[in-house]
N, C-alpha and C. Protein backbone atom coordinates (compact mmCIF):
# COMPACT_ATOMS: atom_id res chain seq x y z
N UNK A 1 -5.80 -42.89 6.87
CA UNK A 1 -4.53 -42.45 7.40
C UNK A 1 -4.78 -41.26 8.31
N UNK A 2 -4.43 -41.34 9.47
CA UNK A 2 -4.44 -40.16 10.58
C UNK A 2 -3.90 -39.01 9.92
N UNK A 3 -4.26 -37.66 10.56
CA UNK A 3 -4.08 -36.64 9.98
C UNK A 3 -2.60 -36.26 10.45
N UNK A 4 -1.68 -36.93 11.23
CA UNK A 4 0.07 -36.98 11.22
C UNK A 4 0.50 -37.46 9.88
N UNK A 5 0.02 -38.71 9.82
CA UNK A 5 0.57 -39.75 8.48
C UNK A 5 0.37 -38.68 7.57
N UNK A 6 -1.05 -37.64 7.51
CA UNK A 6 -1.10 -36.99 5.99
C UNK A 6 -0.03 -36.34 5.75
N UNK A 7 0.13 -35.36 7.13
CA UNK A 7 0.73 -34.14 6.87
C UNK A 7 2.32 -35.07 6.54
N UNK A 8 2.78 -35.95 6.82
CA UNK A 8 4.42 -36.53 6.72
C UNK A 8 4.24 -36.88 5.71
N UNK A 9 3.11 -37.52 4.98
CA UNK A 9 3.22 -37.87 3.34
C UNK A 9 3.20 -37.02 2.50
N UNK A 10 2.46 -35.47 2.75
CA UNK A 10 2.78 -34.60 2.19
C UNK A 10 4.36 -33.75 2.41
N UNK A 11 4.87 -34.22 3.72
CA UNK A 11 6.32 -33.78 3.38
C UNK A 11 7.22 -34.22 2.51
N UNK A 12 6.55 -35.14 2.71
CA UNK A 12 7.86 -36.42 2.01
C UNK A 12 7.43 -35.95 0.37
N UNK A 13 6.71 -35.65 0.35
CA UNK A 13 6.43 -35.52 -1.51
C UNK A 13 6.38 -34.06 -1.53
N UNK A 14 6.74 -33.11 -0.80
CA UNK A 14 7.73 -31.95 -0.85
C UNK A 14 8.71 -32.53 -1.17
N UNK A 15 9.47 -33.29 -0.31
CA UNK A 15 11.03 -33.34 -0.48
C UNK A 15 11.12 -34.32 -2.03
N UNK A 16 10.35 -34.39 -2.44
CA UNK A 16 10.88 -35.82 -3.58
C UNK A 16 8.96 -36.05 -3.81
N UNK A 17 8.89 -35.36 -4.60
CA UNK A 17 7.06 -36.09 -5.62
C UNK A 17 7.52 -36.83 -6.33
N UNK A 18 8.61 -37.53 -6.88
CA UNK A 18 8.85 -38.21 -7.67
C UNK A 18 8.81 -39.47 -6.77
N UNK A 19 8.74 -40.08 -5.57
CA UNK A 19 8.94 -41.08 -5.10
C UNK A 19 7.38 -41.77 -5.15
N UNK A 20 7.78 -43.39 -5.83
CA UNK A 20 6.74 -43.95 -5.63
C UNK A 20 5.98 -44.11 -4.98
N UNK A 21 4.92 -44.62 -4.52
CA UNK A 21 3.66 -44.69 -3.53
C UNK A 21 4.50 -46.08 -2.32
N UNK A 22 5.45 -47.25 -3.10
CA UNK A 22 5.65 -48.21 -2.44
C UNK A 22 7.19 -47.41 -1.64
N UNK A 23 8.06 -46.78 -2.36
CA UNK A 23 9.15 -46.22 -1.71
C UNK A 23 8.32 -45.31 -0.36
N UNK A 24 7.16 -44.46 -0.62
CA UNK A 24 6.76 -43.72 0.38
C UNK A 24 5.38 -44.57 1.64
N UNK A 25 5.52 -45.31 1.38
CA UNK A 25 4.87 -46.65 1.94
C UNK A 25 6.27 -47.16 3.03
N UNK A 26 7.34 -47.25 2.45
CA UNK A 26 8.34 -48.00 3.33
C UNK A 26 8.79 -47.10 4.29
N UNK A 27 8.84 -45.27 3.92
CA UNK A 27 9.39 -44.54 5.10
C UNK A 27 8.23 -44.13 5.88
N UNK A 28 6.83 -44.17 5.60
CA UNK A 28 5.73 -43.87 6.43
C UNK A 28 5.52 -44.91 7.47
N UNK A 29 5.84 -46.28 7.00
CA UNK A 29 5.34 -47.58 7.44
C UNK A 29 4.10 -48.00 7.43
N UNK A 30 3.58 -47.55 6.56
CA UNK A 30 2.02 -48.12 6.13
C UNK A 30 1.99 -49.41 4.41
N UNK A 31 0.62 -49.43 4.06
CA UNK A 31 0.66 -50.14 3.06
C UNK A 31 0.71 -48.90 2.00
N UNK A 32 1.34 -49.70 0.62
CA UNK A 32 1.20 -49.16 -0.66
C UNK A 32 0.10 -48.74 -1.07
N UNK A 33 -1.03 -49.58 -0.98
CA UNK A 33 -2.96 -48.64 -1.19
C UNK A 33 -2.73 -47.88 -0.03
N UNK A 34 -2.38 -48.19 1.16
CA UNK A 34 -2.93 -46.95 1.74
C UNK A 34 -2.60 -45.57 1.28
N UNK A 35 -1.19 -45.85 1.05
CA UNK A 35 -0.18 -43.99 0.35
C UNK A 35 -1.31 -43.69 -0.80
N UNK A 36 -1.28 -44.84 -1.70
CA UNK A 36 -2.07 -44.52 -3.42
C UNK A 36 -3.64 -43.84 -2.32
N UNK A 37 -3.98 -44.00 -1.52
CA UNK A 37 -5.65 -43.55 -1.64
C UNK A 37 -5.46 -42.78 -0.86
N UNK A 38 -3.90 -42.18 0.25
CA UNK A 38 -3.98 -40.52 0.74
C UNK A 38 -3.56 -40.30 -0.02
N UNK A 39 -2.42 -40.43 -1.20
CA UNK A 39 -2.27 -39.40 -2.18
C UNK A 39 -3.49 -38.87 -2.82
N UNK A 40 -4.13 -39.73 -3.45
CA UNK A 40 -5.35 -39.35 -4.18
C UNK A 40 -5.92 -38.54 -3.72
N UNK A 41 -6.81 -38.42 -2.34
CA UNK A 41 -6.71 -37.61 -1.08
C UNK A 41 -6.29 -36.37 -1.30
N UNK A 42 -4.96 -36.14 -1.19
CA UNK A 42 -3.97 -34.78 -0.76
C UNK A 42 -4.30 -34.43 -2.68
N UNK A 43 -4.19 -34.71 -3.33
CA UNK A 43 -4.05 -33.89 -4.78
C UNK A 43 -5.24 -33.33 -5.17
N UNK A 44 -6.44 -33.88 -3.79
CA UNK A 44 -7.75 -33.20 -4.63
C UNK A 44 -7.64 -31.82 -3.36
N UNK A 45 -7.21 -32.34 -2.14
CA UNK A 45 -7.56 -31.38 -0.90
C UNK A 45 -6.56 -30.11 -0.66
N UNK A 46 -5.11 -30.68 -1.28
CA UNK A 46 -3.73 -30.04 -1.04
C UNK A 46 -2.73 -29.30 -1.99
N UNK A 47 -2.86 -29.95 -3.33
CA UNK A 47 -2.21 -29.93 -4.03
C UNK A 47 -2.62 -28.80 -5.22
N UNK A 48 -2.13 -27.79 -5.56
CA UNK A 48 -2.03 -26.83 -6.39
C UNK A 48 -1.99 -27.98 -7.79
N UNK A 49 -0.80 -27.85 -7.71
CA UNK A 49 0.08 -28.55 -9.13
C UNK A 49 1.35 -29.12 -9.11
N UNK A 50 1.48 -30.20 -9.60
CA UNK A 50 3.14 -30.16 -9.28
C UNK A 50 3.81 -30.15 -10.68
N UNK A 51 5.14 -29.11 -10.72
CA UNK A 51 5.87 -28.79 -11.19
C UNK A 51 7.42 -29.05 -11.02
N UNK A 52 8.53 -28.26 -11.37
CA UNK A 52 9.65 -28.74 -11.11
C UNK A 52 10.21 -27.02 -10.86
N UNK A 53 11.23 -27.28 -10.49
CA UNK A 53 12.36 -26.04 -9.75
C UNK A 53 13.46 -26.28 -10.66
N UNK A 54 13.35 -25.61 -11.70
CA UNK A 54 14.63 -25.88 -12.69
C UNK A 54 15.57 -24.96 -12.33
N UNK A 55 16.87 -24.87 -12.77
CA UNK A 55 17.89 -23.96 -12.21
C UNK A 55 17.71 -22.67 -13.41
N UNK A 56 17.44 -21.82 -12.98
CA UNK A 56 16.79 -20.66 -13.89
C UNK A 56 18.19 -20.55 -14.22
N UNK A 57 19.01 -20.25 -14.14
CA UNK A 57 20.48 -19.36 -14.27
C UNK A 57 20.96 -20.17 -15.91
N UNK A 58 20.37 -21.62 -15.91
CA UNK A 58 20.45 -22.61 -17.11
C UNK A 58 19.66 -22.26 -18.37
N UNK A 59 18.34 -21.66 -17.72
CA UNK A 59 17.38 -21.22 -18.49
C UNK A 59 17.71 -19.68 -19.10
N UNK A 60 18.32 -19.50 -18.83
CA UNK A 60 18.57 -17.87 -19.15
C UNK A 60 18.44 -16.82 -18.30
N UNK A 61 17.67 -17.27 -17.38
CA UNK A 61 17.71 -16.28 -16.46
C UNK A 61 18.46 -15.50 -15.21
N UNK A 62 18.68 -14.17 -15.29
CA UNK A 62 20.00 -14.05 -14.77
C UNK A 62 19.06 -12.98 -13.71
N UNK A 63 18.16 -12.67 -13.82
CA UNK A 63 17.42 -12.24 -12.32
C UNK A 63 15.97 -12.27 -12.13
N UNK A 64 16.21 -11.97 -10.57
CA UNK A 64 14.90 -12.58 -9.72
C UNK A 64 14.23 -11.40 -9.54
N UNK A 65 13.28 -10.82 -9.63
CA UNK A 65 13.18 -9.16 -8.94
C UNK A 65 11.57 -9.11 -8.13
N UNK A 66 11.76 -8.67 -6.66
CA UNK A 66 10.66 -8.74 -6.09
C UNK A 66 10.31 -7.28 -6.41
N UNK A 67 8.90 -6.62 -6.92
CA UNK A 67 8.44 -5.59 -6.97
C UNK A 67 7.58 -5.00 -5.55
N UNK A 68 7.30 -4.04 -5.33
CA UNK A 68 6.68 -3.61 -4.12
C UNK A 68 6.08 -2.56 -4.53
N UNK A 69 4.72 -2.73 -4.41
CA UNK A 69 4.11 -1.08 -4.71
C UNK A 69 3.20 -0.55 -4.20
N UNK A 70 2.95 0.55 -3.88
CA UNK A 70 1.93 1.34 -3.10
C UNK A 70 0.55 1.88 -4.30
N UNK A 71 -0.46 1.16 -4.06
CA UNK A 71 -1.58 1.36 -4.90
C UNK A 71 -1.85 2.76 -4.04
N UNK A 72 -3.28 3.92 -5.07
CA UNK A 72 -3.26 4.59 -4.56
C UNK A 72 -4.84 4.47 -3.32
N UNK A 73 -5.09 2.79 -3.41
CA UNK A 73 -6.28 2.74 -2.22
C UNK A 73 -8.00 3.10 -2.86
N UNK A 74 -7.79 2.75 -3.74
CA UNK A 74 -8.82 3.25 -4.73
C UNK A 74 -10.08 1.92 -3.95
N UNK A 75 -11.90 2.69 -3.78
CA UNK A 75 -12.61 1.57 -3.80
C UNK A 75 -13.83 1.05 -4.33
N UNK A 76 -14.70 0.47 -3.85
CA UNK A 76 -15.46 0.21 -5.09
C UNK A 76 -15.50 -0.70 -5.82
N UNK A 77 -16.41 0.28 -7.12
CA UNK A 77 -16.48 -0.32 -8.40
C UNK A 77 -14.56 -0.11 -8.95
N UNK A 78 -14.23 0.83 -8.69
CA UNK A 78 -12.11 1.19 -8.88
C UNK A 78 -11.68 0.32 -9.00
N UNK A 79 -11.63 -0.12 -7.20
CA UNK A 79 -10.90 -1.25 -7.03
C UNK A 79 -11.23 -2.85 -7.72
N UNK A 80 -12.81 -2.95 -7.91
CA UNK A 80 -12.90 -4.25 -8.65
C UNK A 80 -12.35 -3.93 -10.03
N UNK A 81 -12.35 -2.95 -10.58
CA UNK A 81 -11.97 -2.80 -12.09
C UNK A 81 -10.35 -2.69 -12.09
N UNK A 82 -9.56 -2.61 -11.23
CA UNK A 82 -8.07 -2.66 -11.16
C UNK A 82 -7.97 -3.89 -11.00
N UNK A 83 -8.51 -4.67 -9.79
CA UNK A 83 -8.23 -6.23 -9.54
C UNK A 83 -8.53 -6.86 -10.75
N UNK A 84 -9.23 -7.21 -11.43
CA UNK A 84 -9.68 -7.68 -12.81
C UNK A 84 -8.55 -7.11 -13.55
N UNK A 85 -8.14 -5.66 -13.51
CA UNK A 85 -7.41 -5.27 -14.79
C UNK A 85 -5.76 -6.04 -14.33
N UNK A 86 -5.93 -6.22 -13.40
CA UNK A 86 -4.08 -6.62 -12.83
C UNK A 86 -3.96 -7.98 -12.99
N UNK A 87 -5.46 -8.72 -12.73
CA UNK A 87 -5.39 -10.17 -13.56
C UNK A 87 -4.64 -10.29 -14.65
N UNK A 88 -5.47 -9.44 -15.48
CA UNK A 88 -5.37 -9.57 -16.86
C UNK A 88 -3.56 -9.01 -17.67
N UNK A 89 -3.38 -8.19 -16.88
CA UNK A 89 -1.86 -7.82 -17.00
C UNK A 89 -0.90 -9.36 -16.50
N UNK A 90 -1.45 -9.23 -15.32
CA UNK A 90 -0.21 -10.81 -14.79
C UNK A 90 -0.37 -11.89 -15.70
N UNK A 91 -1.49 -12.09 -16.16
CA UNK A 91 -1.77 -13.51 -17.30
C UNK A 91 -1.35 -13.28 -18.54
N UNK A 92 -1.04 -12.21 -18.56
CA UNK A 92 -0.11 -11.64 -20.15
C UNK A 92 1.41 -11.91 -20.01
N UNK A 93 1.84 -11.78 -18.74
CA UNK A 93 3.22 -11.83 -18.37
C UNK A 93 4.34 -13.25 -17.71
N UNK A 94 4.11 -14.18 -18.46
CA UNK A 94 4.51 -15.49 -17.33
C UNK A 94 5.55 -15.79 -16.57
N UNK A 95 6.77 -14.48 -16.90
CA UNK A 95 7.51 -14.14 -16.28
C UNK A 95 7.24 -14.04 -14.75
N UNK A 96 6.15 -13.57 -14.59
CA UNK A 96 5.76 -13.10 -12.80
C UNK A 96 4.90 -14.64 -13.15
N UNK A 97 5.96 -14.79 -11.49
CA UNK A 97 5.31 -15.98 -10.67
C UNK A 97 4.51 -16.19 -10.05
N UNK A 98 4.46 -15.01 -8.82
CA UNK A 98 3.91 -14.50 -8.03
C UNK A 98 3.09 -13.07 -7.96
N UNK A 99 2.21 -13.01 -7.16
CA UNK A 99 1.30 -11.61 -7.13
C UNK A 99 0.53 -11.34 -6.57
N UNK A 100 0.38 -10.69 -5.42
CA UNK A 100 -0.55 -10.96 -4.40
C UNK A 100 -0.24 -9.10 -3.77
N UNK A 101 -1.89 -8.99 -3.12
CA UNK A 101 -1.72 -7.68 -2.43
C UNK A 101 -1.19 -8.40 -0.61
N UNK A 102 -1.11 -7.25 -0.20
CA UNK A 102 -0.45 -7.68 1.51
C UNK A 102 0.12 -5.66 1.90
N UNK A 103 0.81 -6.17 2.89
CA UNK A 103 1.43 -5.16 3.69
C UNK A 103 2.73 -5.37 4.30
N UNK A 104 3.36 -4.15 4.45
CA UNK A 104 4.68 -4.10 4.87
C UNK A 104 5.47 -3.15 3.98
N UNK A 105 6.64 -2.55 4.41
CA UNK A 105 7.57 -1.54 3.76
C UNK A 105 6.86 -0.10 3.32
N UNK A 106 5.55 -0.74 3.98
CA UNK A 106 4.71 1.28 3.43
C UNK A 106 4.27 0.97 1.68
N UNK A 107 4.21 -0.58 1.04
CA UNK A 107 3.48 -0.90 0.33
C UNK A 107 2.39 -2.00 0.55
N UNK A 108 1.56 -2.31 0.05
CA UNK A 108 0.15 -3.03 -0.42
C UNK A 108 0.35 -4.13 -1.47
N UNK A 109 1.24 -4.27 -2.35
CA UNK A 109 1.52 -5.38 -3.94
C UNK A 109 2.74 -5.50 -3.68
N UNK A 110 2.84 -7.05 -3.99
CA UNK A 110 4.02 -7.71 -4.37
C UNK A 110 4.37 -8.47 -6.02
N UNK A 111 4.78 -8.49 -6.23
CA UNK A 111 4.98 -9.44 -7.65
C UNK A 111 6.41 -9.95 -7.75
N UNK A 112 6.59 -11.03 -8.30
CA UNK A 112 7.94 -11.99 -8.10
C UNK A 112 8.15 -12.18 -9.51
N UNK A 113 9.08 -11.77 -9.90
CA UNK A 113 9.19 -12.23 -11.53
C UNK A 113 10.93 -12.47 -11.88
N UNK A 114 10.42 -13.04 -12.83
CA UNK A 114 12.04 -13.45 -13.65
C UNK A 114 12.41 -12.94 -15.35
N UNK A 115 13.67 -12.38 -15.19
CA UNK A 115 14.10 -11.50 -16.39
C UNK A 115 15.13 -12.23 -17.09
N UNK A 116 15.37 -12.44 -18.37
CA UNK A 116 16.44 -12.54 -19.21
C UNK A 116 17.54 -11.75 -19.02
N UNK A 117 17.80 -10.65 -18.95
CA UNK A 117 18.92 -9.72 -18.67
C UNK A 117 18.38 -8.48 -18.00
N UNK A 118 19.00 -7.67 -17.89
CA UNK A 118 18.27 -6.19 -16.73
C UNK A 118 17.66 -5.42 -17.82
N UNK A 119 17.90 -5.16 -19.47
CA UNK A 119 17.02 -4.90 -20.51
C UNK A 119 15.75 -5.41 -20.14
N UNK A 120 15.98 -6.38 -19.82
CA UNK A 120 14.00 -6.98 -19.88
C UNK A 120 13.47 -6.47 -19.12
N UNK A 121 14.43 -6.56 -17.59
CA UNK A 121 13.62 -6.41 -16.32
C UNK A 121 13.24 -4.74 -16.53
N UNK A 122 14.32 -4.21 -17.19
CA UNK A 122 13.93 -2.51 -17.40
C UNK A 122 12.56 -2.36 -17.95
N UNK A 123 12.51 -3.08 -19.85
CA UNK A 123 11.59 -2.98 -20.13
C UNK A 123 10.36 -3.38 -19.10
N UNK A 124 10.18 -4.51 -18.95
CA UNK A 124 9.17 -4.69 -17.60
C UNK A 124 8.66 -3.91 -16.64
N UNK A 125 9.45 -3.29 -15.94
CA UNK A 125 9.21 -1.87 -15.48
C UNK A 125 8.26 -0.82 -16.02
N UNK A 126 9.21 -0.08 -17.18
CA UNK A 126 8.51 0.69 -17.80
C UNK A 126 7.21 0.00 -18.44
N UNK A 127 6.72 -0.94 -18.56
CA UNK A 127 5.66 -1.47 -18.87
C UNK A 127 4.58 -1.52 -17.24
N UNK A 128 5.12 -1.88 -16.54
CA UNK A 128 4.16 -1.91 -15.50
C UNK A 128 4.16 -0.58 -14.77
N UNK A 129 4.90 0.62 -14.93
CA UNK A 129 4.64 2.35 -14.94
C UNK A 129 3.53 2.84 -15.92
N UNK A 130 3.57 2.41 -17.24
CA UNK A 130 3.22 2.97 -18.30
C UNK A 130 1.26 2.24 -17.83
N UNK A 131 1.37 0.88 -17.83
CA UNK A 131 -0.13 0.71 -17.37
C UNK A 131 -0.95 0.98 -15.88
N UNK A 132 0.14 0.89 -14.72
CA UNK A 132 -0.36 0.88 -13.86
C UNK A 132 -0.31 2.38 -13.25
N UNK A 133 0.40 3.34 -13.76
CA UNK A 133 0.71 4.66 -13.37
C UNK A 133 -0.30 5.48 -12.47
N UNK A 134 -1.64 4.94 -13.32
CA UNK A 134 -2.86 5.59 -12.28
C UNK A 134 -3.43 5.03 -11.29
N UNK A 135 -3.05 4.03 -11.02
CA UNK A 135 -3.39 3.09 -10.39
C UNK A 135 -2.50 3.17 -8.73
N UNK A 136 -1.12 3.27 -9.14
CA UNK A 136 0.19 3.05 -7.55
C UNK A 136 0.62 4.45 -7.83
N UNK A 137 0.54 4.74 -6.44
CA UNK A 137 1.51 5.94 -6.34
C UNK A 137 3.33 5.81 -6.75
N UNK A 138 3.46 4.69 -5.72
CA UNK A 138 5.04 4.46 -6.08
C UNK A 138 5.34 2.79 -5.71
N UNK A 139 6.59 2.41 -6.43
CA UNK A 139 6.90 1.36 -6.63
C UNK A 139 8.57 1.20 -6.53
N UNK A 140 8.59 -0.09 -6.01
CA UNK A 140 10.28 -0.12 -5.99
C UNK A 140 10.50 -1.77 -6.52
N UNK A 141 11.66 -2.29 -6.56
CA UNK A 141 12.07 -3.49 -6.24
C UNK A 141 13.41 -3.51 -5.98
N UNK A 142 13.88 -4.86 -5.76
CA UNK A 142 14.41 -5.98 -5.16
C UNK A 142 14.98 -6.81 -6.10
N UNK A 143 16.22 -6.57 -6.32
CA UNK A 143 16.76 -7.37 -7.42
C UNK A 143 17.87 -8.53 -7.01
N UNK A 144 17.80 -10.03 -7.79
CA UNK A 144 18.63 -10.55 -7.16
C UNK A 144 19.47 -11.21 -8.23
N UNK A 145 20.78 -11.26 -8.44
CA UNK A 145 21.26 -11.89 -9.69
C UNK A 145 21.68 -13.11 -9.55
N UNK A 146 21.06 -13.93 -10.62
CA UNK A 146 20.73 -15.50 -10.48
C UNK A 146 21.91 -16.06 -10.67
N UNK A 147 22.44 -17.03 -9.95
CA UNK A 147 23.77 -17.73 -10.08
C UNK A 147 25.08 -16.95 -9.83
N UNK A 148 24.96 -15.46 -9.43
CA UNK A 148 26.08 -15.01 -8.92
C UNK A 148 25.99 -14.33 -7.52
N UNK A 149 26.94 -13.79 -6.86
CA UNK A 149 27.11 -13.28 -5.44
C UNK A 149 26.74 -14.09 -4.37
N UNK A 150 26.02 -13.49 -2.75
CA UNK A 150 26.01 -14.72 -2.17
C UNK A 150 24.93 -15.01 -1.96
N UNK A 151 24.43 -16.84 -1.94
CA UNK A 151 23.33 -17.35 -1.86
C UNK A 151 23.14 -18.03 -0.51
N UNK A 152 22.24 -17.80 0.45
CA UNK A 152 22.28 -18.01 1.16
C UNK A 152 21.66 -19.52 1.43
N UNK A 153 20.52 -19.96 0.65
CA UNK A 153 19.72 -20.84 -0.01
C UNK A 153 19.11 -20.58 -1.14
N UNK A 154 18.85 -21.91 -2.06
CA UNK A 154 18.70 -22.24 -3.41
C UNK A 154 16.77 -21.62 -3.27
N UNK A 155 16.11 -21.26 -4.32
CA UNK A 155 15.01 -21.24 -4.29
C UNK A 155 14.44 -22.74 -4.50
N UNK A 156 13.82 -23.39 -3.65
CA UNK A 156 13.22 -24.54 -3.50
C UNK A 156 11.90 -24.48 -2.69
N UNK A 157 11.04 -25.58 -2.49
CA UNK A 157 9.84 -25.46 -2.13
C UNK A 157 10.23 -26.73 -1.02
N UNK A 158 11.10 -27.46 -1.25
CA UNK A 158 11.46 -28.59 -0.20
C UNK A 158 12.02 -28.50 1.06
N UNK A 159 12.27 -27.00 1.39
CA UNK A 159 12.46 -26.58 2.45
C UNK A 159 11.64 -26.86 3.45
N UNK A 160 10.10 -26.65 3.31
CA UNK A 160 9.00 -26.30 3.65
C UNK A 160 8.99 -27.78 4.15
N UNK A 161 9.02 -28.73 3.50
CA UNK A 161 8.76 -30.05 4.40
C UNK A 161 8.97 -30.15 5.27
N UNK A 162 10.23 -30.15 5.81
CA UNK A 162 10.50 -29.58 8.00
C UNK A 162 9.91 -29.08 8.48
N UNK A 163 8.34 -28.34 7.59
CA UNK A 163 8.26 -27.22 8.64
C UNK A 163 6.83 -27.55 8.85
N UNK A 164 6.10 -28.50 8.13
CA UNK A 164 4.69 -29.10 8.13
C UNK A 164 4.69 -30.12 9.25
């Protein structure tokens, strides 16, 4: 399959992974082995994992909170012993989705997480002050409350198919 066909079969299973190989065979216009042997293909070359986008607000969750923080630039042996130690904090927490260093707003860290009520997200906080304190100078977030005020779009990943 040409590398167009891939990238549209991987849209199409953005928009809908649940669709068979023969349903995604009929809107590609190819054969059914062919989809079954680029899928096979795309899940070893492309594919993270697939999961589902449940409506958190169902699940209990009533916020979204992006964190932002300014490490204090530490390097080295520091910095490998923080990266390792921030592993090990995020894999404790499955709440955070996301976590990645970057730039912008005059911080370096991002983290994306989801809270039961603003108690949690508090506690959470004071938990990521209390360990990381020596580590970031300062930290803020970004709070968004799940299922109320205005949404401009749903958190989905099927967006992204238009855009491959």
């Amino acid at each position: 399959m040409k590398q167009q066909k891939l990238l549209r079969l991987v849209s199409e299973m953005l928009k809908n992974s649940k669709k068979s190989d023969r349903e995604l065979a009929g809107i590609l216009g190819v054969s059914q082995p062919t989809v079954s042997r680029t899928r096979a293909r795309i899940e070893k070359e492309y594919i993270k994992t697939y999961t589902i986008i449940p409506d958190f607000k169902k699940l209990g969750y009533q916020i979204m909170a992006f964190t932002f923080a300014k490490t204090k630039g530490y390097q080295g042996n520091v910095a490998a012993e923080m990266t390792k130690k921030s592993k090990e904090w995020v894999a404790k927490r499955p709440n955070v989705i996301f976590g990645a260093d970057g730039e912008g707003l005059g911080k370096d860290l991002v983290l994306i997480s989801f809270h039961k009520n603003y108690s949690a997200y508090a506690e959470f906080m004071r938990s990521f002050a209390m360990d990381w304190g020596n580590y970031v100078d300062n930290f803020e977030s970004f709070l968004v409350s799940i299922g109320s005020g205005y949404m401009l779009r749903d958190f989905d990943l099927k967006y992204l198919a238009d855009d491959i």
